[in-house]
C-alpha atoms as a PDB file:
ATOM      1  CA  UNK A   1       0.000   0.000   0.000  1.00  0.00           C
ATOM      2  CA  UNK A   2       2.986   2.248   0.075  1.00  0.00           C
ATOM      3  CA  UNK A   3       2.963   3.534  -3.524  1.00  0.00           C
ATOM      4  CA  UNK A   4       4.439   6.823  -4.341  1.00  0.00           C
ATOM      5  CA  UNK A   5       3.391   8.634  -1.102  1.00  0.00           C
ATOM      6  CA  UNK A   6       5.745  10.571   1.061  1.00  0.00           C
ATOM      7  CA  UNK A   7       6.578   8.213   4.007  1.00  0.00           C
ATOM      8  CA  UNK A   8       4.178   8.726   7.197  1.00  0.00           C
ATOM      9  CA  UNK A   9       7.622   7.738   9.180  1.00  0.00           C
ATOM     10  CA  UNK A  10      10.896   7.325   8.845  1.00  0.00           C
ATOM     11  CA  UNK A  11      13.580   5.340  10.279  1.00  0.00           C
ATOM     12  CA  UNK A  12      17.434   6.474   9.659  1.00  0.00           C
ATOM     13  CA  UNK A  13      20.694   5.161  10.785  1.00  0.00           C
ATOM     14  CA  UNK A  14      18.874   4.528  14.159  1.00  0.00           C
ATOM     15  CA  UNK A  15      21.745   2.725  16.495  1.00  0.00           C
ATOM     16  CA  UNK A  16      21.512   1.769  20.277  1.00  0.00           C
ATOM     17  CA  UNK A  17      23.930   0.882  22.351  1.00  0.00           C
ATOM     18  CA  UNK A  18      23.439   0.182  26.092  1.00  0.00           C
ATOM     19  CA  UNK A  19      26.121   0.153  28.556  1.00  0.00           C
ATOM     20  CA  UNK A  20      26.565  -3.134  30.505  1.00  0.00           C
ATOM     21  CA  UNK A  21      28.694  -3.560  33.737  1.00  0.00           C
ATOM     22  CA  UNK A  22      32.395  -4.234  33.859  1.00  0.00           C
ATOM     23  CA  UNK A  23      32.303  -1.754  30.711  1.00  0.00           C
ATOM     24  CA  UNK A  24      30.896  -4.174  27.991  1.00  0.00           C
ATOM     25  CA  UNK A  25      28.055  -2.322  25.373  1.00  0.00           C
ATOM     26  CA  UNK A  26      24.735  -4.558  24.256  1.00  0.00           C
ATOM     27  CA  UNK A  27      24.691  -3.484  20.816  1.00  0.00           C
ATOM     28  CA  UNK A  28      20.367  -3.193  20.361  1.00  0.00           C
ATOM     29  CA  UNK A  29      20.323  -1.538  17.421  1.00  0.00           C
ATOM     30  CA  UNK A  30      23.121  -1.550  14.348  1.00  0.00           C
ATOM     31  CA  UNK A  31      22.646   1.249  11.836  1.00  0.00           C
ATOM     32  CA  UNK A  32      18.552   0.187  10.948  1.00  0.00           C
ATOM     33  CA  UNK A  33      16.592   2.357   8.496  1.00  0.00           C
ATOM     34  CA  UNK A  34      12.920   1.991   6.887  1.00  0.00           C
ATOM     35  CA  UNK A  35       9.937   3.948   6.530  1.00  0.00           C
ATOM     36  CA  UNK A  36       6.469   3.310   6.967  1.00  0.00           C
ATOM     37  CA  UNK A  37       3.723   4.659   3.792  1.00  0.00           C
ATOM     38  CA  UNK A  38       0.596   6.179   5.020  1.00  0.00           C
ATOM     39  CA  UNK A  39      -2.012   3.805   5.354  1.00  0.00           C
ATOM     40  CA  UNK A  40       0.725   0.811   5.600  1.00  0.00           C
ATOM     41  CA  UNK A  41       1.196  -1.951   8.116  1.00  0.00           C
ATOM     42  CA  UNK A  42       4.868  -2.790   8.233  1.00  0.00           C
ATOM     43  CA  UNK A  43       5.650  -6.253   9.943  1.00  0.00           C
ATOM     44  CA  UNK A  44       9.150  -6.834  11.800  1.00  0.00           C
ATOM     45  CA  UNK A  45       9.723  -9.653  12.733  1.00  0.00           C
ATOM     46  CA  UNK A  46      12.900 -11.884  14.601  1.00  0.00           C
ATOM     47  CA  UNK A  47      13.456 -13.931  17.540  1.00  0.00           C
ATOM     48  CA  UNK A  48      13.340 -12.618  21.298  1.00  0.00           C
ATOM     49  CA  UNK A  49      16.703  -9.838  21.872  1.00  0.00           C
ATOM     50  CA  UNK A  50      16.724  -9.548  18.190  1.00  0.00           C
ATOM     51  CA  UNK A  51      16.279  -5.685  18.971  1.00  0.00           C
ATOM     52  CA  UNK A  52      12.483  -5.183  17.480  1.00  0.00           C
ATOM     53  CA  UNK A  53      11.004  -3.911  20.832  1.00  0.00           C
ATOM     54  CA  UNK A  54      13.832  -1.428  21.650  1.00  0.00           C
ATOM     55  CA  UNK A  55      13.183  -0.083  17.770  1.00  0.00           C
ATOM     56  CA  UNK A  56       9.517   0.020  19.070  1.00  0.00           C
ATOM     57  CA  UNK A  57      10.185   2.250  21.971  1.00  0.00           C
ATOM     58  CA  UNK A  58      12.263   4.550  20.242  1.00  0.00           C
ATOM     59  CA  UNK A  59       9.965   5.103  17.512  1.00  0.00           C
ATOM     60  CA  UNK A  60       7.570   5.932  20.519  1.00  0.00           C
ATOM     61  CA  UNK A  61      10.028   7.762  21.855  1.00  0.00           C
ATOM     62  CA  UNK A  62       9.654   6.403  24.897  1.00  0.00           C
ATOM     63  CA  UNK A  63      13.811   6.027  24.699  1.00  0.00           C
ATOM     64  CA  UNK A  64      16.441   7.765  22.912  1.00  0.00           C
ATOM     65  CA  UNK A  65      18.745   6.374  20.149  1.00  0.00           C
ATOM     66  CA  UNK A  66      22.530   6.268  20.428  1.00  0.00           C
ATOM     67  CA  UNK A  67      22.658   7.759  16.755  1.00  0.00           C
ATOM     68  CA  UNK A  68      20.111   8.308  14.116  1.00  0.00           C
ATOM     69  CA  UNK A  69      16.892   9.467  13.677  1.00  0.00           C
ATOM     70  CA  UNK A  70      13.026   9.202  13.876  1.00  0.00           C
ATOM     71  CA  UNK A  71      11.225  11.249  11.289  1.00  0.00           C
ATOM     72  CA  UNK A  72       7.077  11.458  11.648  1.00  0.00           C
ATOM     73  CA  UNK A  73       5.480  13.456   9.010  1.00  0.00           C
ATOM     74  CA  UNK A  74       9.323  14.905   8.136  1.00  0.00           C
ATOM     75  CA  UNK A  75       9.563  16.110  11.340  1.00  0.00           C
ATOM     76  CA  UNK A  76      12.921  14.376  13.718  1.00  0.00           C
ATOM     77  CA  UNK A  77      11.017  13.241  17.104  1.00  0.00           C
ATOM     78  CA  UNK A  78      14.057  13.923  18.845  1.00  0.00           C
ATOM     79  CA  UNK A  79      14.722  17.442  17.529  1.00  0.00           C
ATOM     80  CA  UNK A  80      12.048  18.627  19.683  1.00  0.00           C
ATOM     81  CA  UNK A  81      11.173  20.236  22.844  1.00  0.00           C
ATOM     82  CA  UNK A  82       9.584  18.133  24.971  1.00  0.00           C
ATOM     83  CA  UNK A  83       6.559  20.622  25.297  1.00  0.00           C
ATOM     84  CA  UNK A  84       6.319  20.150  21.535  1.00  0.00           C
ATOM     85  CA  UNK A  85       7.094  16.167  21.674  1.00  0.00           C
ATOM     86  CA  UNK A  86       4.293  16.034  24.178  1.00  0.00           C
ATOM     87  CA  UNK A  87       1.712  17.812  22.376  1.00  0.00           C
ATOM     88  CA  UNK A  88       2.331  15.525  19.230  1.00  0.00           C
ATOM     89  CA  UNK A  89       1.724  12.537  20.663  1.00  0.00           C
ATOM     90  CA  UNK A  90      -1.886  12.257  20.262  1.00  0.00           C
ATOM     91  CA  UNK A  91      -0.287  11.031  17.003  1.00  0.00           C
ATOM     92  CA  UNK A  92       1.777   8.165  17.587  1.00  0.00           C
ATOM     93  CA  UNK A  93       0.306   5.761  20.318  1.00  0.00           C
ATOM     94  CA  UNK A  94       1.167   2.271  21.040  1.00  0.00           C
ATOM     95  CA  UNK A  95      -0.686  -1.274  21.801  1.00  0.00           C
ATOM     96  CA  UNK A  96       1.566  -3.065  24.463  1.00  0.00           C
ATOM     97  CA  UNK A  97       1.750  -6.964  24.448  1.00  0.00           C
ATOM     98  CA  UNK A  98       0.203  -7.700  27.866  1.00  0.00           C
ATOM     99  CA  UNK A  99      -3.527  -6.408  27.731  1.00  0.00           C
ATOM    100  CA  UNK A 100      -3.629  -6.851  31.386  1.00  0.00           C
ATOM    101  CA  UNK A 101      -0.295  -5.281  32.345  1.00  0.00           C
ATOM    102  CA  UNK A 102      -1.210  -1.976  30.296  1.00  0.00           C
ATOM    103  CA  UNK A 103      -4.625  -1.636  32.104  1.00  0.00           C
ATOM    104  CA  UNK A 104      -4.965   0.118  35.029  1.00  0.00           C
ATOM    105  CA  UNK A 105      -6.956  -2.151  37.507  1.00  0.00           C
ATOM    106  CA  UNK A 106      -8.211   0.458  39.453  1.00  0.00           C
ATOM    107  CA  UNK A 107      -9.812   2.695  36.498  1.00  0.00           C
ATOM    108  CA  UNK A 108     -13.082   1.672  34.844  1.00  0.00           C
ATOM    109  CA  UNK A 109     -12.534   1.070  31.161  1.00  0.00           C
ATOM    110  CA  UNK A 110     -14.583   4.303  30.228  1.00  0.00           C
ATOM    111  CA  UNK A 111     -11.884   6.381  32.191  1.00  0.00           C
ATOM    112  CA  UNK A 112      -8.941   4.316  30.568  1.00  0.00           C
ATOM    113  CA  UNK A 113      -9.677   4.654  26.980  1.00  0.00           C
ATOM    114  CA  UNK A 114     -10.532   8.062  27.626  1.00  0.00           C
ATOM    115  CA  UNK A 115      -7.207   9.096  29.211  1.00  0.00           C
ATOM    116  CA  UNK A 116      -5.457  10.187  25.970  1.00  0.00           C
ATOM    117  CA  UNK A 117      -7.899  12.694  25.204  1.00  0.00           C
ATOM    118  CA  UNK A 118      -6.417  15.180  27.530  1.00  0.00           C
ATOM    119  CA  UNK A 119      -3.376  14.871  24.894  1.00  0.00           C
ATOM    120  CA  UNK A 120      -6.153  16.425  22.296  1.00  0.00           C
ATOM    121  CA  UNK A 121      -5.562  19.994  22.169  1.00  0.00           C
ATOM    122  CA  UNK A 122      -9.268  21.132  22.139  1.00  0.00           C
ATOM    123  CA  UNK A 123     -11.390  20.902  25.517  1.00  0.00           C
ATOM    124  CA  UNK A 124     -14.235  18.126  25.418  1.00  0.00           C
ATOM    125  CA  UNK A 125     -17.043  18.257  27.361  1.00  0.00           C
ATOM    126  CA  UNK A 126     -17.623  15.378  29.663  1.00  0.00           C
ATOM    127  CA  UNK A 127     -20.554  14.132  27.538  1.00  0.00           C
ATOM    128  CA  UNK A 128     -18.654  14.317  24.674  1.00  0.00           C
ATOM    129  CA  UNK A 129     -15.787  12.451  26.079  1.00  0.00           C
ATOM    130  CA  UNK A 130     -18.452   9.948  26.727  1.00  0.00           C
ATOM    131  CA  UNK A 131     -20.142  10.106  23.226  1.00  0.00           C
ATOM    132  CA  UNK A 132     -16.582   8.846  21.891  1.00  0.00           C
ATOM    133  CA  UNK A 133     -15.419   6.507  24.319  1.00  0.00           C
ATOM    134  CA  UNK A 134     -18.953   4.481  23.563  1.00  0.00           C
ATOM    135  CA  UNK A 135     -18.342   5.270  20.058  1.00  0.00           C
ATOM    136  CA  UNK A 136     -14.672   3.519  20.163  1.00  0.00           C
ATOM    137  CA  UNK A 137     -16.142   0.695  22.084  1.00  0.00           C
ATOM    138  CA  UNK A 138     -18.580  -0.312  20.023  1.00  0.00           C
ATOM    139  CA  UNK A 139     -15.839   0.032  16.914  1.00  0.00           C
ATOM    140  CA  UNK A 140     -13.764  -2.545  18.691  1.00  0.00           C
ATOM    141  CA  UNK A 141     -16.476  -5.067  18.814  1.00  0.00           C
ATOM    142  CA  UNK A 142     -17.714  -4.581  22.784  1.00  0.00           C
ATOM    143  CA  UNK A 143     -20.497  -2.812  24.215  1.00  0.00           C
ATOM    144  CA  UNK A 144     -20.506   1.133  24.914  1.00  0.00           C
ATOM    145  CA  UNK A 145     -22.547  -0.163  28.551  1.00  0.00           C
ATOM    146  CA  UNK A 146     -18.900  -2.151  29.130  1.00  0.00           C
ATOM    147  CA  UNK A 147     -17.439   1.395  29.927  1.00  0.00           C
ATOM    148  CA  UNK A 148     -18.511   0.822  33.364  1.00  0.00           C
ATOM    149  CA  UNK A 149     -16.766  -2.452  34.612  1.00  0.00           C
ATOM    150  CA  UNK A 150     -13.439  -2.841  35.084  1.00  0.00           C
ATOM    151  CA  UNK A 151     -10.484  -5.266  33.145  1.00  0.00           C
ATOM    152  CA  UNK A 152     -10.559  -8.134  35.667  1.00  0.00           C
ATOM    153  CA  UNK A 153     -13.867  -8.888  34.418  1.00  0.00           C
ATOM    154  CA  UNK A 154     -12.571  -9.307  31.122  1.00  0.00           C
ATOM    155  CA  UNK A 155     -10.912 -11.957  29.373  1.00  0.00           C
ATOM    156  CA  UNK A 156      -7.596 -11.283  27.786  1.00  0.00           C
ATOM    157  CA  UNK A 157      -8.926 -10.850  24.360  1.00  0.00           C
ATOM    158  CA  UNK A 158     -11.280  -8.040  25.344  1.00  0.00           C
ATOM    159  CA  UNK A 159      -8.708  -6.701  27.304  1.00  0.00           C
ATOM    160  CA  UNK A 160      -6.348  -6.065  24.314  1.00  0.00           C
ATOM    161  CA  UNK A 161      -9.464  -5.171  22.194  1.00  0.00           C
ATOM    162  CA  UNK A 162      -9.531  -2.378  25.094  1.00  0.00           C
ATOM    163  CA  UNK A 163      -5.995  -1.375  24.916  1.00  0.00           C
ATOM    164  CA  UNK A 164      -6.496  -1.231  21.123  1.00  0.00           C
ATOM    165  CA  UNK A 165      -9.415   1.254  21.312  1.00  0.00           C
ATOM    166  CA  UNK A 166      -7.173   3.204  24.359  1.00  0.00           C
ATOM    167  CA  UNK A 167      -4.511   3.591  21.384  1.00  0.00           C
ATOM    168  CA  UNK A 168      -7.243   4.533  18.683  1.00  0.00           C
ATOM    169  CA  UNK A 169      -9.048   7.331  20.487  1.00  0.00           C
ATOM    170  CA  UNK A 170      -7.021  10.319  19.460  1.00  0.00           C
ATOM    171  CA  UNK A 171      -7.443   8.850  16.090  1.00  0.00           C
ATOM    172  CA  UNK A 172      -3.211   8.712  15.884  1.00  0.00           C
ATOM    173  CA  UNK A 173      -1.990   8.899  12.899  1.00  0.00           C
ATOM    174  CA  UNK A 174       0.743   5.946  13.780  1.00  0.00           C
ATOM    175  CA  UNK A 175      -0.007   2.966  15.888  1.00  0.00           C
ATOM    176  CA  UNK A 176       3.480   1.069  17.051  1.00  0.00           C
ATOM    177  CA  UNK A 177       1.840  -2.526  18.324  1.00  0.00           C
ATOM    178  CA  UNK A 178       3.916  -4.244  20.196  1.00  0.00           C
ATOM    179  CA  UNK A 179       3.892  -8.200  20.566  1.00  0.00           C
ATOM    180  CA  UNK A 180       0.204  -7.157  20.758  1.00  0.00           C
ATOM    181  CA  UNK A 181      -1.415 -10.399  20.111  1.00  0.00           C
ATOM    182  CA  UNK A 182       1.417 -12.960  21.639  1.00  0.00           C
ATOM    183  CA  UNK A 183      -0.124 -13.255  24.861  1.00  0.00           C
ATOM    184  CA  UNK A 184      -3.430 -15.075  23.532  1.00  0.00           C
ATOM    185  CA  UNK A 185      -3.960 -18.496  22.549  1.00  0.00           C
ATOM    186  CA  UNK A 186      -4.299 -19.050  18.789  1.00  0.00           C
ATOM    187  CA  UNK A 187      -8.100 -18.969  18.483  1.00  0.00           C
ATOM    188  CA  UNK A 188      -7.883 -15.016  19.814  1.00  0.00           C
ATOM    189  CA  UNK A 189      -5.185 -14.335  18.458  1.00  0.00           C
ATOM    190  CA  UNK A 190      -6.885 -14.422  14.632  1.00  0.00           C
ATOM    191  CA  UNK A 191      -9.557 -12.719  16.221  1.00  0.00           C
ATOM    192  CA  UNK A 192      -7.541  -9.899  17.501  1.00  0.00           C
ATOM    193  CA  UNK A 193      -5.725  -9.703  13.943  1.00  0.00           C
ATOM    194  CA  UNK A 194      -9.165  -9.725  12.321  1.00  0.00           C
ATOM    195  CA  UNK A 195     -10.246  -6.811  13.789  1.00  0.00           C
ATOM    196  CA  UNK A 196      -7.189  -4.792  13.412  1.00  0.00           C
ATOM    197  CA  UNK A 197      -7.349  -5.741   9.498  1.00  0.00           C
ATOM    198  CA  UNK A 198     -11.435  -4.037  10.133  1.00  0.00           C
ATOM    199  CA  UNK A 199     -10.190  -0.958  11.745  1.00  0.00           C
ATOM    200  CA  UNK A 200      -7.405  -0.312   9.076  1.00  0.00           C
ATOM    201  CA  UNK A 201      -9.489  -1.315   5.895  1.00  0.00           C
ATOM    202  CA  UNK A 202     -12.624   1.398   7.625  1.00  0.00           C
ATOM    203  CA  UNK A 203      -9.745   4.208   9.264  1.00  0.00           C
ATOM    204  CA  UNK A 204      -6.761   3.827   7.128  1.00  0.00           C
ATOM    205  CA  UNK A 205      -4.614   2.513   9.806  1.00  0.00           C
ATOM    206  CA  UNK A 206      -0.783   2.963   9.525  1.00  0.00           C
ATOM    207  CA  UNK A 207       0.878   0.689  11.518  1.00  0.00           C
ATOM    208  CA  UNK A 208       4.189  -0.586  13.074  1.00  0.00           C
ATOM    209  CA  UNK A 209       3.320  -3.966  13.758  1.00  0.00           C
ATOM    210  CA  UNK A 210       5.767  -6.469  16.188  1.00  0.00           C
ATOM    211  CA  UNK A 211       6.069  -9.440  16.064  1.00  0.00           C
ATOM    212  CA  UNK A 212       8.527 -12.834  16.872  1.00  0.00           C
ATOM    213  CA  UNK A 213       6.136 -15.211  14.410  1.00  0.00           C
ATOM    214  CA  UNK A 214       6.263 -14.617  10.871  1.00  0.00           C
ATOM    215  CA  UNK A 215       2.481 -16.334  10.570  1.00  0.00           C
ATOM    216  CA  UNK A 216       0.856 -13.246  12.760  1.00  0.00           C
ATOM    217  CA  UNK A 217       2.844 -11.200  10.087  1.00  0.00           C
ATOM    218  CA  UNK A 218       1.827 -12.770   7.185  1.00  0.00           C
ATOM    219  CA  UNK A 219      -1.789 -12.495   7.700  1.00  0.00           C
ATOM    220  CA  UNK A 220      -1.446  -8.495   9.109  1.00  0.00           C
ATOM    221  CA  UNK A 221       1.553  -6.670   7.147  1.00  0.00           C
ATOM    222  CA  UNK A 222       2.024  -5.125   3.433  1.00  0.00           C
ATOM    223  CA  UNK A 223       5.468  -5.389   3.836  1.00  0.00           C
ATOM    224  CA  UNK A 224       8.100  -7.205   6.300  1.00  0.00           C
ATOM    225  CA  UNK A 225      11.439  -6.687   7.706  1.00  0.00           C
ATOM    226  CA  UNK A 226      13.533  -9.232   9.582  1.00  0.00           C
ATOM    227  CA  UNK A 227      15.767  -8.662  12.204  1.00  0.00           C
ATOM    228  CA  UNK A 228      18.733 -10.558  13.673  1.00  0.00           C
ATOM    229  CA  UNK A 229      20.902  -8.936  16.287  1.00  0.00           C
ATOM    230  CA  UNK A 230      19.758  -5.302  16.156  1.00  0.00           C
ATOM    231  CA  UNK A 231      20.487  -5.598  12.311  1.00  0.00           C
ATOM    232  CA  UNK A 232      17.670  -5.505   9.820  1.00  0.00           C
ATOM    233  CA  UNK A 233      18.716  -8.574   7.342  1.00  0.00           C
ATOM    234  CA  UNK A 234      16.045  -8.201   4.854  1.00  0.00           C
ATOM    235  CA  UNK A 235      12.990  -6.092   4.124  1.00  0.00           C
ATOM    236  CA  UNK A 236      10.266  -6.202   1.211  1.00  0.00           C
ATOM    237  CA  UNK A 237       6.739  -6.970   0.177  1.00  0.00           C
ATOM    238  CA  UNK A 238       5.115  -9.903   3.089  1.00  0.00           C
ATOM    239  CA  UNK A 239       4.398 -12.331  -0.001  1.00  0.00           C
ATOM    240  CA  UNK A 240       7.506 -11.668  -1.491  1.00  0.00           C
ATOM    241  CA  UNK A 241       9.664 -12.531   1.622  1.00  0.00           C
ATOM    242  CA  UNK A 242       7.557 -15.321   2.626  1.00  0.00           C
ATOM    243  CA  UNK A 243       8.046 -17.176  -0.893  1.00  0.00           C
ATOM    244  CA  UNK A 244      11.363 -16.378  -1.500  1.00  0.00           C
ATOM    245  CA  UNK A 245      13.393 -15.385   1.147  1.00  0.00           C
ATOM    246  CA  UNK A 246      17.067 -13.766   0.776  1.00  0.00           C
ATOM    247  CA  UNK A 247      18.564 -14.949   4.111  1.00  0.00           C
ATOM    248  CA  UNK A 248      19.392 -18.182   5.012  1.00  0.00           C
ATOM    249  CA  UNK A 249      17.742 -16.458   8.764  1.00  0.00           C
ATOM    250  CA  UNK A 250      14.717 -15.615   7.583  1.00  0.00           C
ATOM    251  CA  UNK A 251      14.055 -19.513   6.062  1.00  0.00           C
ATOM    252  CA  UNK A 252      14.654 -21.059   9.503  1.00  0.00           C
ATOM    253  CA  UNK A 253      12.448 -18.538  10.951  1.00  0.00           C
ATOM    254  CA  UNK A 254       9.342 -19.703   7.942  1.00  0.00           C
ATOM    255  CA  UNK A 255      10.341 -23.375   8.798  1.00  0.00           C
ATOM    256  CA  UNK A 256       9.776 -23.132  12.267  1.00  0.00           C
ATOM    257  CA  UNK A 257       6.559 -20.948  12.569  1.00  0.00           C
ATOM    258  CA  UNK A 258       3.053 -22.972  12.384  1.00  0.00           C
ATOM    259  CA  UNK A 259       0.644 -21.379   9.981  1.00  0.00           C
ATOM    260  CA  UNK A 260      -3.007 -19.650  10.953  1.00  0.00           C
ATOM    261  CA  UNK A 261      -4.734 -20.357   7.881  1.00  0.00           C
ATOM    262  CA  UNK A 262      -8.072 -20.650  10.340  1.00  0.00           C
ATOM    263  CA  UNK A 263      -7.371 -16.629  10.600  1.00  0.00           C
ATOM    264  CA  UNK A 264      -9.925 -16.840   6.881  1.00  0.00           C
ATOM    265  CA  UNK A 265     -12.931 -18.506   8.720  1.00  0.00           C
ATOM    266  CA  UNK A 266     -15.692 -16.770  10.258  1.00  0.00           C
ATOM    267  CA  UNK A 267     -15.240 -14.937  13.242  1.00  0.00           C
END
């Protein structure tokens, strides 16, 4: 879906490089660059330390790259003020792997998806803070009455379809999902990826989607990049890497990943 369009993001020479006691460096990230189209999911993929989250994070910048940059919308993320870095990120918000984890227990659902909307930079009314929050609910396949309980009396599905609507109510123009459907069993997860597929195809999506198995990726992601060591080995269309892959990497990881063709069946 990328086409001609100026990238939405962009990734350049983005190294980092944490220090490690008795003076040794972990090496997370090794010179990585890609962009991300409007309206495009972008898969990465590798296995666990392979440096995908900490490129996750930064892109959030929710941590700071050794060298490099972050580009959203042409603009370098860490170029900013953080006045300014605050008030754009109603743009950029992120689904976190462990629905529970990310959910405050002791906040109704209603107050937690409607948190971010003090990042909005217009004043809404409490009723129409309510009038969206029912809205975004509903658009995530629960109930706009559900506002009301709390996520222990959830099951983890509905608690990431919770954290997804969280991410989606300052209608961002990036969401960074993170490992966001590896904590569910099989069955949910296709559900999960089902609906994100929904709210991209009816909202034009753009997404940086996370992921250690190539099968969530092949079902959710235009394109695909692998990383191994904080390097990105190979990146290109999903189909394209799935059939014929350039690294010798990249074909143990497609030999070793079950398939979810079930993700095509009714819901």
């Amino acid at each position: 879906m990328s086409g001609n369009r100026a990238p939405l993001v962009e990734v350049i020479g983005l190294s980092r490089r944490y220090a490690l006691p008795g003076g040794r460096n972990l090496q997370a990230l090794d010179n990585v660059s890609l962009s991300v189209a409007p309206g495009e999911i972008l898969g990465i993929v590798g296995e666990s330390g392979c440096g995908k989250s900490t490129l996750a994070r930064i892109v959030m910048a929710l941590d700071r790259p050794t060298s490099g940059n972050v580009l959203l919308e042409g603009d370098d993320l860490f170029a900013l003020s953080p006045r300014e870095l605050a008030r754009r990120r109603r743009n950029f918000q992120m689904i976190f792997q462990d629905p529970y984890g990310s959910l405050d227990p002791r906040m109704s659902v209603a107050r937690i998806i409607a948190e971010p909307l003090r990042l909005l930079p217009e004043r809404l009314s409490r009723a129409e803070k309510a009038k969206r929050v029912a809205a975004m609910l509903e658009d995530v396949g629960l109930r706009a009455e559900d506002g009301a309980r709390f996520p222990h009396e959830f099951s983890g599905g509905q608690r990431q379809r919770i954290a997804i609507a969280r991410a989606l109510i300052t209608r961002p123009k990036l969401v960074v999902a993170d490992e966001a459907t590896s904590a569910l069993d099989l069955t949910v997860q296709a559900q999960i990826l089902r609906l994100l597929r929904d709210l991209r195809a009816r909202h034009g999506l753009t997404m940086l989607f996370i992921s250690h198995n190539l099968g969530v990726i092949e079902e959710i992601a235009d394109r695909v990049g692998v990383m191994q060591a904080g390097r990105l080995l190979e990146i290109g269309p999903t189909a394209a890497v799935m059939e014929n892959p350039r690294e010798e990497y990249t074909r143990r990881l497609l030999a070793a990943e079950p398939t979810l063709d079930f993700l095509e069946q009714p819901a």
